[in-house]
PDB file of N, CA and C in Angstrom:
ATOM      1  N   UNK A   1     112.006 -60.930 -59.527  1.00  0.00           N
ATOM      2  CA  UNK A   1     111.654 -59.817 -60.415  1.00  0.00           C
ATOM      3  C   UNK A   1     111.462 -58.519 -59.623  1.00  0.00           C
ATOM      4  N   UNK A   2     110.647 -58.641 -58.626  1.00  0.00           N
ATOM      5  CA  UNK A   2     110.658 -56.983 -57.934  1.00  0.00           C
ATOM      6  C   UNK A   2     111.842 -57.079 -57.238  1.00  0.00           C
ATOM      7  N   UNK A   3     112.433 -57.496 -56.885  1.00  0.00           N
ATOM      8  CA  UNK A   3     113.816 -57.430 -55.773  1.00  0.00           C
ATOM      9  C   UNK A   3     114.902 -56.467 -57.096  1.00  0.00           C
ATOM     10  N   UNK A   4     114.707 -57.258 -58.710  1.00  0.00           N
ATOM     11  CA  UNK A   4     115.357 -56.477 -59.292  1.00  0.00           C
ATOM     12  C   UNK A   4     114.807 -54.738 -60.130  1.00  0.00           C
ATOM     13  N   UNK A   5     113.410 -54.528 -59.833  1.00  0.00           N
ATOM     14  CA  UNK A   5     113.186 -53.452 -60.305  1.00  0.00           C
ATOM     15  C   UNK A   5     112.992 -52.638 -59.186  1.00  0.00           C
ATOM     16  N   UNK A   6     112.885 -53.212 -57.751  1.00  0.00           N
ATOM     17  CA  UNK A   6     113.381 -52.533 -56.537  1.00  0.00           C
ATOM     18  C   UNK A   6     114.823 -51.886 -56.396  1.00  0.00           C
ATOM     19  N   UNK A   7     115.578 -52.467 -56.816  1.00  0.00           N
ATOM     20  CA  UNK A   7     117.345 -52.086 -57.080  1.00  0.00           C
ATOM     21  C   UNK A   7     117.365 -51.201 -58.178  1.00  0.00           C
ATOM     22  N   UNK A   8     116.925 -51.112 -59.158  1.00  0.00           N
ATOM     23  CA  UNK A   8     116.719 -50.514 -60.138  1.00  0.00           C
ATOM     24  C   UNK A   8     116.370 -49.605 -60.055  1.00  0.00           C
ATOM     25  N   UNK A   9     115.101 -48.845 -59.558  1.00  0.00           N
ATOM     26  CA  UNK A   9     114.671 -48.019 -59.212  1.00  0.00           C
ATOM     27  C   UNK A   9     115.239 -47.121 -58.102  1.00  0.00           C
ATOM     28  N   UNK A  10     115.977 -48.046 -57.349  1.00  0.00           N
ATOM     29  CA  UNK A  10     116.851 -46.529 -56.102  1.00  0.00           C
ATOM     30  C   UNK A  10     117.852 -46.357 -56.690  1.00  0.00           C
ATOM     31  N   UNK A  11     118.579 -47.174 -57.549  1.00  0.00           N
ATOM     32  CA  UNK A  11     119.903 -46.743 -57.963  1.00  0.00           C
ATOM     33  C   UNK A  11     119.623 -45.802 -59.076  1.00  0.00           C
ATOM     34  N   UNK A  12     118.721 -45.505 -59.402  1.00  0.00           N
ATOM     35  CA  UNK A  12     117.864 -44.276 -60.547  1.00  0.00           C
ATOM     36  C   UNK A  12     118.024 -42.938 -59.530  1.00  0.00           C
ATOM     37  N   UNK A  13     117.150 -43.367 -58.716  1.00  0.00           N
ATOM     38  CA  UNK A  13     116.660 -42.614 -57.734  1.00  0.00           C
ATOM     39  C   UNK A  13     117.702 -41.356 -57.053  1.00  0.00           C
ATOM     40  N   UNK A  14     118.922 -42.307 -56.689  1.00  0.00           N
ATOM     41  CA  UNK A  14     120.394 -41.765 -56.405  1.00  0.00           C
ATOM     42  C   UNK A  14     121.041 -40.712 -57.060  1.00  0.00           C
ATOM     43  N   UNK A  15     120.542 -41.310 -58.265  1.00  0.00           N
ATOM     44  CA  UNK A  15     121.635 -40.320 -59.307  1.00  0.00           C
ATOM     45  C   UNK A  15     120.668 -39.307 -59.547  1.00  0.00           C
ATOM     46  N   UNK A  16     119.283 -39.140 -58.673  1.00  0.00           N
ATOM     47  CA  UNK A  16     118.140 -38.518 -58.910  1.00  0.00           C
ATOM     48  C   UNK A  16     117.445 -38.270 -60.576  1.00  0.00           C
ATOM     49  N   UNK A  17     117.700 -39.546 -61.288  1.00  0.00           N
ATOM     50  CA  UNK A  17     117.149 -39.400 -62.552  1.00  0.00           C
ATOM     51  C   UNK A  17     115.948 -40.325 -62.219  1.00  0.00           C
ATOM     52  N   UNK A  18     114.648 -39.180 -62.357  1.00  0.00           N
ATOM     53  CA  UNK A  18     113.927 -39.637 -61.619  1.00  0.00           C
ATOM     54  C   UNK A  18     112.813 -40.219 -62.749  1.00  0.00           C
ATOM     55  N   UNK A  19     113.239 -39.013 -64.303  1.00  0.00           N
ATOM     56  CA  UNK A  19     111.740 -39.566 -65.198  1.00  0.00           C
ATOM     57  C   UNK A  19     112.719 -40.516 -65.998  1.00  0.00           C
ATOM     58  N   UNK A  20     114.113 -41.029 -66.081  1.00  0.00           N
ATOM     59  CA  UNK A  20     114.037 -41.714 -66.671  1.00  0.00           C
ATOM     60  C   UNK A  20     113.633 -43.035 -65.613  1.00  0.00           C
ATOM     61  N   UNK A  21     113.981 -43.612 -64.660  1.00  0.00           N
ATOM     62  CA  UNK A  21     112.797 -43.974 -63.479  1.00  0.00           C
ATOM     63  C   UNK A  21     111.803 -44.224 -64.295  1.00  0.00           C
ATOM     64  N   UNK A  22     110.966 -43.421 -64.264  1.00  0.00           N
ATOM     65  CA  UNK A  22     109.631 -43.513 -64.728  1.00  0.00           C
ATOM     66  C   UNK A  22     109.260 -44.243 -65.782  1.00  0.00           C
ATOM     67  N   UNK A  23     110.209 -43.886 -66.292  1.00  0.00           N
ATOM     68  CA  UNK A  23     109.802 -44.060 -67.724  1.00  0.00           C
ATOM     69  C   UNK A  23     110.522 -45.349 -67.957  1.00  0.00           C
ATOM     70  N   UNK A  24     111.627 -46.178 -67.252  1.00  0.00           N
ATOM     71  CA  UNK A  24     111.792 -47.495 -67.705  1.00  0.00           C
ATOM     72  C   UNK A  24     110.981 -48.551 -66.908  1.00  0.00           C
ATOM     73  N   UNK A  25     110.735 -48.087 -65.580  1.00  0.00           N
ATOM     74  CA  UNK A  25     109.876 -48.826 -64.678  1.00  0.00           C
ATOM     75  C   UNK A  25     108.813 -49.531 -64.352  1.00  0.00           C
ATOM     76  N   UNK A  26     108.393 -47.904 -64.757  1.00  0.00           N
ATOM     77  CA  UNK A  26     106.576 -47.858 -64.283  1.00  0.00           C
ATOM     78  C   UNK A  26     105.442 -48.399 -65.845  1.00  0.00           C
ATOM     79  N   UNK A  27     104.552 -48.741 -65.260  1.00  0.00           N
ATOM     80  CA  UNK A  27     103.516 -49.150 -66.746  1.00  0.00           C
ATOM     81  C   UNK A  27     102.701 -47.837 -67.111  1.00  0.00           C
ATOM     82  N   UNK A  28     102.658 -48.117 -68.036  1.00  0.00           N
ATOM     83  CA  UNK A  28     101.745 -46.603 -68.561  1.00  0.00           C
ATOM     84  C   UNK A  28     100.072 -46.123 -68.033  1.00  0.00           C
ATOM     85  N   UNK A  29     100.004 -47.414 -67.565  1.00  0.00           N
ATOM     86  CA  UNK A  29      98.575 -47.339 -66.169  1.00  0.00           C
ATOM     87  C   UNK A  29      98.769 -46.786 -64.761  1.00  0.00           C
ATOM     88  N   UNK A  30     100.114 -46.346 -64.516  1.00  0.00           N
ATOM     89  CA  UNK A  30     100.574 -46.616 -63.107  1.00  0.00           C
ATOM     90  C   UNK A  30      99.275 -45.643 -62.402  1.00  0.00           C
ATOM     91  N   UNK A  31      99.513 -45.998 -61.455  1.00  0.00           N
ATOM     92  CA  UNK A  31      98.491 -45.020 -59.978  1.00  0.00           C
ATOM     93  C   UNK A  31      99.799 -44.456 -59.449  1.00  0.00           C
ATOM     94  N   UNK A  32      99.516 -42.831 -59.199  1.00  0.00           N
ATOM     95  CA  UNK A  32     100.814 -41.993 -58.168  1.00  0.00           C
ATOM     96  C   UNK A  32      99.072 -41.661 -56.661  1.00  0.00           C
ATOM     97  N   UNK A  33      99.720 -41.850 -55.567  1.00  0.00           N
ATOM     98  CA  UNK A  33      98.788 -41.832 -54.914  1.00  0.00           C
ATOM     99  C   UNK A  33      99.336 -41.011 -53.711  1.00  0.00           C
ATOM    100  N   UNK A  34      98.941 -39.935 -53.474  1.00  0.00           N
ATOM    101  CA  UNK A  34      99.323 -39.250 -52.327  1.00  0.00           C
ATOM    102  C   UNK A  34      98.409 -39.237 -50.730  1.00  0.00           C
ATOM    103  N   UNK A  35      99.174 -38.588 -50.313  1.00  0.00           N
ATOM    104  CA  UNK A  35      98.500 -38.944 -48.641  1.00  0.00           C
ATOM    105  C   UNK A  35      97.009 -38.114 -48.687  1.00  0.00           C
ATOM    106  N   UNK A  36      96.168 -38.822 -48.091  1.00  0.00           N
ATOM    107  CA  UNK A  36      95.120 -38.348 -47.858  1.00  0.00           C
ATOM    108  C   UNK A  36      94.490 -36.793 -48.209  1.00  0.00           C
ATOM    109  N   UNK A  37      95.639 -36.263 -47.256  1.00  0.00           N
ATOM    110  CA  UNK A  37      95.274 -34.473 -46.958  1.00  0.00           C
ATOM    111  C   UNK A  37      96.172 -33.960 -48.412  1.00  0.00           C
ATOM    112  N   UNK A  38      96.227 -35.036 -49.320  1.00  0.00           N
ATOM    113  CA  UNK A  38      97.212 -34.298 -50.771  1.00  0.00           C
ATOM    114  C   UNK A  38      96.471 -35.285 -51.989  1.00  0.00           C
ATOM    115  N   UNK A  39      95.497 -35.454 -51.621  1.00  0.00           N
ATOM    116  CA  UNK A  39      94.538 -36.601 -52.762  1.00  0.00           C
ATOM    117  C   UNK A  39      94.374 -35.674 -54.251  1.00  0.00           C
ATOM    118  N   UNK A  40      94.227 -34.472 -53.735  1.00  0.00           N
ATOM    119  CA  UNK A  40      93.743 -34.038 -55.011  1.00  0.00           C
ATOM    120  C   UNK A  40      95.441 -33.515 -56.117  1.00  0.00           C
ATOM    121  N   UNK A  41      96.593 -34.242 -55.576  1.00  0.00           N
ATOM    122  CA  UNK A  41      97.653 -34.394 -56.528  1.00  0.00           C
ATOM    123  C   UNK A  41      97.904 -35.750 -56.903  1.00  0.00           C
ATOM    124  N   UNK A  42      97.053 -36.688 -56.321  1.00  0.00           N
ATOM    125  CA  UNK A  42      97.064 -37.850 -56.719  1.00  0.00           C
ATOM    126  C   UNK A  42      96.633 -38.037 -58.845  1.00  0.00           C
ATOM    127  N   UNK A  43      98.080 -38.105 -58.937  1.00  0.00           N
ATOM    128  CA  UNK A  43      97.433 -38.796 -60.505  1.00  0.00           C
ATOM    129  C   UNK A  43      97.328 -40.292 -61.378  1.00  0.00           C
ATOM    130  N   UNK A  44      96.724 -40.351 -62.541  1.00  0.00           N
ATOM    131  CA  UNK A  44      96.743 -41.941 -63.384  1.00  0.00           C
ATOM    132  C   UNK A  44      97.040 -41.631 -64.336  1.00  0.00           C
ATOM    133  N   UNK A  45      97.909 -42.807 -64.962  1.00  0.00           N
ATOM    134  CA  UNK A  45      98.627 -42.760 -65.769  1.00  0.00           C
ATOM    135  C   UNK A  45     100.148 -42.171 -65.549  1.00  0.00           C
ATOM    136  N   UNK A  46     101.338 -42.775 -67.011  1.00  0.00           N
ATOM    137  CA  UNK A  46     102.298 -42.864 -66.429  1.00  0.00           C
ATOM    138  C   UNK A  46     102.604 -41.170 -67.364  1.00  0.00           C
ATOM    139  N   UNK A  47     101.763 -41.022 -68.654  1.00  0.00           N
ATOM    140  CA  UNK A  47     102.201 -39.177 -68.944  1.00  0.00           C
ATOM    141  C   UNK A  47     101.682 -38.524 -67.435  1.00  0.00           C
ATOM    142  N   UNK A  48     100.819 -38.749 -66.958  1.00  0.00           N
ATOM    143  CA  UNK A  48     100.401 -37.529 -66.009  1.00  0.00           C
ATOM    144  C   UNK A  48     101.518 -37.716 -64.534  1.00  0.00           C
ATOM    145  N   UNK A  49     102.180 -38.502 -64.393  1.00  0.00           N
ATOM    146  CA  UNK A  49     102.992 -39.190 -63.437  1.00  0.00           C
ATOM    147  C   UNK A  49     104.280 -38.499 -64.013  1.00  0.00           C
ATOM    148  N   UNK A  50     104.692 -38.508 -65.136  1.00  0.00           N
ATOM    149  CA  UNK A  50     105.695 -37.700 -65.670  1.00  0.00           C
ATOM    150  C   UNK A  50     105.647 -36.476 -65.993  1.00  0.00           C
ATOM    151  N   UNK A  51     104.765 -35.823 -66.566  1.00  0.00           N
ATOM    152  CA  UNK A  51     104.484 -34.470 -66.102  1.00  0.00           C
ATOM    153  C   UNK A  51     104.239 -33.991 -65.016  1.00  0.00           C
ATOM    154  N   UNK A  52     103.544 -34.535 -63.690  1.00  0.00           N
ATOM    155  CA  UNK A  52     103.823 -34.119 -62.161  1.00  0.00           C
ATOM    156  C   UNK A  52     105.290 -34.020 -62.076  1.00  0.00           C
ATOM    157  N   UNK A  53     106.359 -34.818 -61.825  1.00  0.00           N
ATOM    158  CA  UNK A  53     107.149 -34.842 -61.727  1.00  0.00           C
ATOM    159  C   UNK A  53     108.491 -33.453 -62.433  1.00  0.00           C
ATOM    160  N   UNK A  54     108.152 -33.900 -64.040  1.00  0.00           N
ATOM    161  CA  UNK A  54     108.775 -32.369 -64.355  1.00  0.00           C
ATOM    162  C   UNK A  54     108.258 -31.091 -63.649  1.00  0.00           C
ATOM    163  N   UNK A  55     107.123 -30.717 -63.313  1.00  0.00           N
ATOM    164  CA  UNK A  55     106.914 -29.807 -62.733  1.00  0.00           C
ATOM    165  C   UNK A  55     107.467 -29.687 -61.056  1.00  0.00           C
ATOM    166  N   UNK A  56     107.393 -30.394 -60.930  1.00  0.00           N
ATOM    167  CA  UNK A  56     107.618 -30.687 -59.192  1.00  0.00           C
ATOM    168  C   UNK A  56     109.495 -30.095 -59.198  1.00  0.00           C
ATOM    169  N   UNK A  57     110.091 -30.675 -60.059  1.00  0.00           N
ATOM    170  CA  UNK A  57     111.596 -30.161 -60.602  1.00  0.00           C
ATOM    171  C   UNK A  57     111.776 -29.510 -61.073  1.00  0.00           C
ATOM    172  N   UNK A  58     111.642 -28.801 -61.910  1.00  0.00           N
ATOM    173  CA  UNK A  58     111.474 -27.629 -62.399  1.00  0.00           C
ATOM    174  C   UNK A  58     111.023 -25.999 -61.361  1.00  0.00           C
ATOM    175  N   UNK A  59     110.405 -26.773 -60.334  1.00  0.00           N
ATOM    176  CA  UNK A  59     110.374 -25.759 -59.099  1.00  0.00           C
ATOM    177  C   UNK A  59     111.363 -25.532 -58.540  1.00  0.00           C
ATOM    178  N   UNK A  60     112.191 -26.407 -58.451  1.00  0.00           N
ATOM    179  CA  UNK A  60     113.643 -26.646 -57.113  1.00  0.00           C
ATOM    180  C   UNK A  60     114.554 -25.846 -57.500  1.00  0.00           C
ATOM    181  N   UNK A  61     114.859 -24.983 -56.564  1.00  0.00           N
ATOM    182  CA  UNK A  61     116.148 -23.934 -56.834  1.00  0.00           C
ATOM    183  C   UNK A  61     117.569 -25.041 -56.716  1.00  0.00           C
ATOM    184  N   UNK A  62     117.372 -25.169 -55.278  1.00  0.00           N
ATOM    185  CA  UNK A  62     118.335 -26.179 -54.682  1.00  0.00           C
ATOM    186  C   UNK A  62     118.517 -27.363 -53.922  1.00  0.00           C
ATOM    187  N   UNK A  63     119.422 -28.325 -54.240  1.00  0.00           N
ATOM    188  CA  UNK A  63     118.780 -29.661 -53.402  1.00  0.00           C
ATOM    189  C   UNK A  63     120.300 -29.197 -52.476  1.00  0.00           C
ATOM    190  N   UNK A  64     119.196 -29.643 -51.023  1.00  0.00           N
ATOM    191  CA  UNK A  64     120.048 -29.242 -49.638  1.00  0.00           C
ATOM    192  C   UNK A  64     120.080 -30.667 -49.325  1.00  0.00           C
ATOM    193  N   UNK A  65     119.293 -31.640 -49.487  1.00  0.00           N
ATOM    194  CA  UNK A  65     119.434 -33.131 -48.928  1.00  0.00           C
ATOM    195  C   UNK A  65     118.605 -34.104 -49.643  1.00  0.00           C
ATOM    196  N   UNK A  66     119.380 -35.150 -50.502  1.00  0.00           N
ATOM    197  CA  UNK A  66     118.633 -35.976 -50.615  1.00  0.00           C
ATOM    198  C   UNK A  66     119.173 -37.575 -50.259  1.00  0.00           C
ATOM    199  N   UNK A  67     117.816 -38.278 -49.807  1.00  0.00           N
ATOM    200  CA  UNK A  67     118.632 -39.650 -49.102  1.00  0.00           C
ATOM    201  C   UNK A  67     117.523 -40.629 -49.461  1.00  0.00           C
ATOM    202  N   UNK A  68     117.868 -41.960 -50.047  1.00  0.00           N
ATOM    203  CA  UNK A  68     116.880 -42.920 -51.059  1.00  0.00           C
ATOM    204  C   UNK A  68     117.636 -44.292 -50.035  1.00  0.00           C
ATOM    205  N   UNK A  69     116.623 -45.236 -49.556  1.00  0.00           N
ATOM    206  CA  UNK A  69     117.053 -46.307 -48.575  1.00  0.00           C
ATOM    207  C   UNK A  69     117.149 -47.864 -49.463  1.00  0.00           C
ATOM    208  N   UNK A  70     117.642 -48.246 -49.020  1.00  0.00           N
ATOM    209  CA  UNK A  70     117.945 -49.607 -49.784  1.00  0.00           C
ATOM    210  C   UNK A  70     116.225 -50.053 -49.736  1.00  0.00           C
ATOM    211  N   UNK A  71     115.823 -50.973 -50.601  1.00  0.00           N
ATOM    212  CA  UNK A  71     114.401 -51.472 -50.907  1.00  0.00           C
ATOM    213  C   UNK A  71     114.055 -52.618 -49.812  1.00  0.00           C
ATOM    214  N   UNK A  72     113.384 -52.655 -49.381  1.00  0.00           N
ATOM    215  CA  UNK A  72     112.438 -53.411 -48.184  1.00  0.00           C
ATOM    216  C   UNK A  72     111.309 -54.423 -49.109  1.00  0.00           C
ATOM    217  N   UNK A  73     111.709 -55.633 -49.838  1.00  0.00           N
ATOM    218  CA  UNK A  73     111.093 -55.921 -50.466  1.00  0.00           C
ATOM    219  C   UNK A  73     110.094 -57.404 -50.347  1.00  0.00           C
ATOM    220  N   UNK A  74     109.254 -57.622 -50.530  1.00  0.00           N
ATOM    221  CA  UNK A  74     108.030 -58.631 -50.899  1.00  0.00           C
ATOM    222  C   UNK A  74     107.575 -59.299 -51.871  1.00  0.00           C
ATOM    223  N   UNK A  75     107.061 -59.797 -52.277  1.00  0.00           N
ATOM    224  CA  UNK A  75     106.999 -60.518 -53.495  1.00  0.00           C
ATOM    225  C   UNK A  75     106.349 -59.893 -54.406  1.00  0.00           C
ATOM    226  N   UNK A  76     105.558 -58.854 -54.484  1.00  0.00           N
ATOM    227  CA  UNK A  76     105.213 -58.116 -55.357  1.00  0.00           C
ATOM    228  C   UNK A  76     104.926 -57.019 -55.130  1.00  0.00           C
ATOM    229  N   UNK A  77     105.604 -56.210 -53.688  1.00  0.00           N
ATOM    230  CA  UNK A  77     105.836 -55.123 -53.184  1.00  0.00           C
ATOM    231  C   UNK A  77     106.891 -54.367 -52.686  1.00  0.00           C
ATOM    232  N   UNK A  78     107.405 -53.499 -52.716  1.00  0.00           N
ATOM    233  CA  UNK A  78     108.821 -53.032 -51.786  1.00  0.00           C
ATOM    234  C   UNK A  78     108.278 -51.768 -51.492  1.00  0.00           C
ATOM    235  N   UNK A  79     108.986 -51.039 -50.510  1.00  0.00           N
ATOM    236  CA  UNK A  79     109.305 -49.881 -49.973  1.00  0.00           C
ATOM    237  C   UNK A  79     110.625 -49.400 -49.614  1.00  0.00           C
ATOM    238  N   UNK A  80     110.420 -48.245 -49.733  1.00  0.00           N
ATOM    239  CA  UNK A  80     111.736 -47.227 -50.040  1.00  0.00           C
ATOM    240  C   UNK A  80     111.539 -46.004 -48.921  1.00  0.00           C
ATOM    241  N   UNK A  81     112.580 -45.875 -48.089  1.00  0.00           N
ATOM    242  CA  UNK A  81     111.943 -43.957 -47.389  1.00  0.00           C
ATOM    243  C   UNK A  81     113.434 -43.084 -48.012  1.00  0.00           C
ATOM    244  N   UNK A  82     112.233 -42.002 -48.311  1.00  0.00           N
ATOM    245  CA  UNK A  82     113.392 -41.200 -49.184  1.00  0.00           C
ATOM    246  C   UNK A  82     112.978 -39.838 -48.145  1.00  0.00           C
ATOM    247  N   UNK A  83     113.958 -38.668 -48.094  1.00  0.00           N
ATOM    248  CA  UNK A  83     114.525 -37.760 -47.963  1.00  0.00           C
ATOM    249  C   UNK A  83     114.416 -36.570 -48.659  1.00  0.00           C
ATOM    250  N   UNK A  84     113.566 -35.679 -48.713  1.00  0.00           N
ATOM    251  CA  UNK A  84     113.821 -35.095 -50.034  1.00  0.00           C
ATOM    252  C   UNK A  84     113.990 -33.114 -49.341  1.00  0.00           C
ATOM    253  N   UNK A  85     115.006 -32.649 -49.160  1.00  0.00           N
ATOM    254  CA  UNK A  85     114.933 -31.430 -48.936  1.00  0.00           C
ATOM    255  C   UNK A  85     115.787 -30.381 -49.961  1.00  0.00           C
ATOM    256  N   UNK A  86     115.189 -29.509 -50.220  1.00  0.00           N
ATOM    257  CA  UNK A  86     115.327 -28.650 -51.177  1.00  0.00           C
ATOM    258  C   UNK A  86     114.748 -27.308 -50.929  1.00  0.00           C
ATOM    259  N   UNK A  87     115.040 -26.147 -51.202  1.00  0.00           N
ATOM    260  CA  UNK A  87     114.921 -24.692 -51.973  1.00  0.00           C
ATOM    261  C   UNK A  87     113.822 -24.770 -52.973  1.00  0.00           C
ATOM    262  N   UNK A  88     113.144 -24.111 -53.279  1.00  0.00           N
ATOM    263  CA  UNK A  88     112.222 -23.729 -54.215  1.00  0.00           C
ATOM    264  C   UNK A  88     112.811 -22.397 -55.058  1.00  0.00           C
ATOM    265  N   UNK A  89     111.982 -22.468 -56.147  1.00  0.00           N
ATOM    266  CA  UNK A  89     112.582 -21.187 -56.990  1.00  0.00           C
ATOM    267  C   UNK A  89     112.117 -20.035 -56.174  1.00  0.00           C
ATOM    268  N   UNK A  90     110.968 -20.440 -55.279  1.00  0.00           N
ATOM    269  CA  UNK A  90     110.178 -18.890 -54.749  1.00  0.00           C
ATOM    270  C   UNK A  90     110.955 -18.983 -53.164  1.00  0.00           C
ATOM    271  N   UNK A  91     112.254 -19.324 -53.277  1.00  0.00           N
ATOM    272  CA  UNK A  91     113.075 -19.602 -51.999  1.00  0.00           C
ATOM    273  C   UNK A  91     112.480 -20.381 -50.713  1.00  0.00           C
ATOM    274  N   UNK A  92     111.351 -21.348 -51.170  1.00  0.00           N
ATOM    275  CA  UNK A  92     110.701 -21.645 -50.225  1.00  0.00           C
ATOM    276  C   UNK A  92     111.456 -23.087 -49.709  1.00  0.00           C
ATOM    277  N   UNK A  93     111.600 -23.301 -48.285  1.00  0.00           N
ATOM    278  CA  UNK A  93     112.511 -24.595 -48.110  1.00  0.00           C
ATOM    279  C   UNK A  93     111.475 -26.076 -47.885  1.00  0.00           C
ATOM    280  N   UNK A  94     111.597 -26.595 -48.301  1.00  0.00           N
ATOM    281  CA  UNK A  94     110.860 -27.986 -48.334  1.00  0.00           C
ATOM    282  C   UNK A  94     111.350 -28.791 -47.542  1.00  0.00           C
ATOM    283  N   UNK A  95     111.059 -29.860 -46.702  1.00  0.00           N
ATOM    284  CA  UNK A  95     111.630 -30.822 -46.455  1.00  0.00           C
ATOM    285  C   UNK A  95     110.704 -31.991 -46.181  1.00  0.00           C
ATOM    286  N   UNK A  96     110.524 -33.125 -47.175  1.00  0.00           N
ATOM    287  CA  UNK A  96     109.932 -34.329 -46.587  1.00  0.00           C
ATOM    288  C   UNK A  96     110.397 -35.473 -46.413  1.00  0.00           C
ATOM    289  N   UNK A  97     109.813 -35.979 -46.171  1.00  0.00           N
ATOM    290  CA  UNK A  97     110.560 -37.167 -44.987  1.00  0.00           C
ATOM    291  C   UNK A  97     109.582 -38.365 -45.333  1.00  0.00           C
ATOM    292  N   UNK A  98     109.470 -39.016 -46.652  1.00  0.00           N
ATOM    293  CA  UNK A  98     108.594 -40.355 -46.532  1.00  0.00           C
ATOM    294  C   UNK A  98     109.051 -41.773 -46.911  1.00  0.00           C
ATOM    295  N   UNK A  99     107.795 -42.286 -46.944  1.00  0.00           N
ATOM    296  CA  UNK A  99     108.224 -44.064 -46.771  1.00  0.00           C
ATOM    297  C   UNK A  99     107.136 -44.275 -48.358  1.00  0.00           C
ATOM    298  N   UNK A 100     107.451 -44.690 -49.212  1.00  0.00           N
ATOM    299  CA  UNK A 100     106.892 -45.011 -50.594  1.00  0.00           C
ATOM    300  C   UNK A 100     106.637 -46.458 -50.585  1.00  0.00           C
ATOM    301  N   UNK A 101     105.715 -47.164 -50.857  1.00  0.00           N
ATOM    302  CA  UNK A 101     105.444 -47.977 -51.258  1.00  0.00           C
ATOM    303  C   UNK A 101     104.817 -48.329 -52.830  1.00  0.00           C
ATOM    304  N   UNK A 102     105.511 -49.594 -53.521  1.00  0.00           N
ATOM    305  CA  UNK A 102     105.159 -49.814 -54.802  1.00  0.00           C
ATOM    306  C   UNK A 102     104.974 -51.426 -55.139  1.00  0.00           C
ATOM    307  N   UNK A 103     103.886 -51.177 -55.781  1.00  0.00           N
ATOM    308  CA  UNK A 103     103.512 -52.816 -56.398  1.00  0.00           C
ATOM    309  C   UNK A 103     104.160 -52.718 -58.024  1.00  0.00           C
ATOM    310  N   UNK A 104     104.276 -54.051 -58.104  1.00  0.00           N
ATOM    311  CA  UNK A 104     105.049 -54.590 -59.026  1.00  0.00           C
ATOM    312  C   UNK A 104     103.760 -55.259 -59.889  1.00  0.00           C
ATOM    313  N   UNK A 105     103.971 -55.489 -61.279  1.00  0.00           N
ATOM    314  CA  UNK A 105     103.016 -56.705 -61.872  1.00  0.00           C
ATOM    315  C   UNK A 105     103.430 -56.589 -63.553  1.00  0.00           C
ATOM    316  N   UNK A 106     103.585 -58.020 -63.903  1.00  0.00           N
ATOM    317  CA  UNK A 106     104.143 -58.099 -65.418  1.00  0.00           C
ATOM    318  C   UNK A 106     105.384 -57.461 -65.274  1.00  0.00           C
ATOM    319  N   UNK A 107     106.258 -57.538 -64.510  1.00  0.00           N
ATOM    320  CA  UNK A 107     107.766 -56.609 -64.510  1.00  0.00           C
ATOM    321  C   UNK A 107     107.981 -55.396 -64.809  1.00  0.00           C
ATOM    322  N   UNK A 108     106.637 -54.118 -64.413  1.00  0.00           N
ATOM    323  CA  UNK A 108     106.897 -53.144 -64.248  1.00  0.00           C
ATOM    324  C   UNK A 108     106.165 -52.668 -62.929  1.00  0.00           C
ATOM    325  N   UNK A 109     106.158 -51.310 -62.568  1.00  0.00           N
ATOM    326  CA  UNK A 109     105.401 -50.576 -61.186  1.00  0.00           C
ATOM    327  C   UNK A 109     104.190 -50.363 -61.447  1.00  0.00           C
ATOM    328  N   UNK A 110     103.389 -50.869 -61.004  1.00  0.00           N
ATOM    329  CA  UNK A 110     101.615 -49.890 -61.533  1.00  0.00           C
ATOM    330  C   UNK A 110     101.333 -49.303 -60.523  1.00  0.00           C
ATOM    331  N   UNK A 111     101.769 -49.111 -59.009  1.00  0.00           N
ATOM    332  CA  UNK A 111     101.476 -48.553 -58.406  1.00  0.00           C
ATOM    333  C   UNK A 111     102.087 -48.037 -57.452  1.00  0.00           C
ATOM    334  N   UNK A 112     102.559 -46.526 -56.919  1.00  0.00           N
ATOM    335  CA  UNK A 112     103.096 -46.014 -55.799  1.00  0.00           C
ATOM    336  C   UNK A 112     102.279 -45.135 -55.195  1.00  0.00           C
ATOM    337  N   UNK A 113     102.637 -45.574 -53.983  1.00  0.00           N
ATOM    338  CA  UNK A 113     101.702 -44.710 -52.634  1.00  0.00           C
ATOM    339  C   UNK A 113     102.562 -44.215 -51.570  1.00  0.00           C
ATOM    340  N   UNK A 114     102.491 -42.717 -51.458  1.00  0.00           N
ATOM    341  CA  UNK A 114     103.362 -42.013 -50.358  1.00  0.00           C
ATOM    342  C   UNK A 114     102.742 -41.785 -49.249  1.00  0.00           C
ATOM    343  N   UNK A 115     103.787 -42.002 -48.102  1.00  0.00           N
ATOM    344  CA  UNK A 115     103.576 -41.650 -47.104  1.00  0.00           C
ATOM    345  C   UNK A 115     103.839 -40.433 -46.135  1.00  0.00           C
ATOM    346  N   UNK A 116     103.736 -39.229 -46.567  1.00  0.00           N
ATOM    347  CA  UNK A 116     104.291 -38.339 -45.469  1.00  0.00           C
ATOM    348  C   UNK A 116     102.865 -37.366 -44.435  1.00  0.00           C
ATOM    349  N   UNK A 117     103.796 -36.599 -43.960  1.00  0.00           N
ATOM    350  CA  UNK A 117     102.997 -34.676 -43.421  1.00  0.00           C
ATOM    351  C   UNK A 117     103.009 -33.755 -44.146  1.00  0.00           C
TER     352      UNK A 117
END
């Protein structure tokens, strides 16, 4: 079961459709959990997980690089390191570089935790 919503989820990921992702994946409890020094964008629930997200896109002028890794998976965990560089509307250039981890349970995601700087 996670090996297949691990596959599922990068091949989303690829085509960078990211809330429908969300929205077939994840449970409506999910935890989005950011790095330490970014806690206070940490959100719950899967509307507030999808509204981060539209906003977060809705910023991007331009995508300069994006790269999603085959799933590294466990029995009720996988990880993914994704790539994400882009333009901002306020021309600002982004580039992160992390390793995501997600738990699985009842055959959807309740939980992802990023890793970057």
């Amino acid at each position: 079961m996670t090996i297949t919503i691990a596959n599922q989820l990068v091949d989303l990921l690829k085509e960078k459709k990211f809330l429908e992702a969300q929205e077939q994946l994840f449970a409506l409890e999910a935890v989005n959990i950011e790095p330490e020094q970014y806690q206070e964008r940490s959100v719950i629930g899967l509307k507030a997980m999808i509204q981060k997200e539209k906003t977060f896109l809705s910023n991007i002028k331009q995508w300069n690089r994006f790269e999603v890794s085959k799933p590294l998976v466990s029995s009720n965990h996988f990880s993914i390191r994704m790539i994400t560089d882009v333009t901002l509307v306020n021309n600002t250039d982004v580039c992160i570089d992390e390793i995501i981890v997600y738990e699985v349970a009842n055959g959807k995601i309740i939980k992802e935790q990023f890793f970057y700087h």
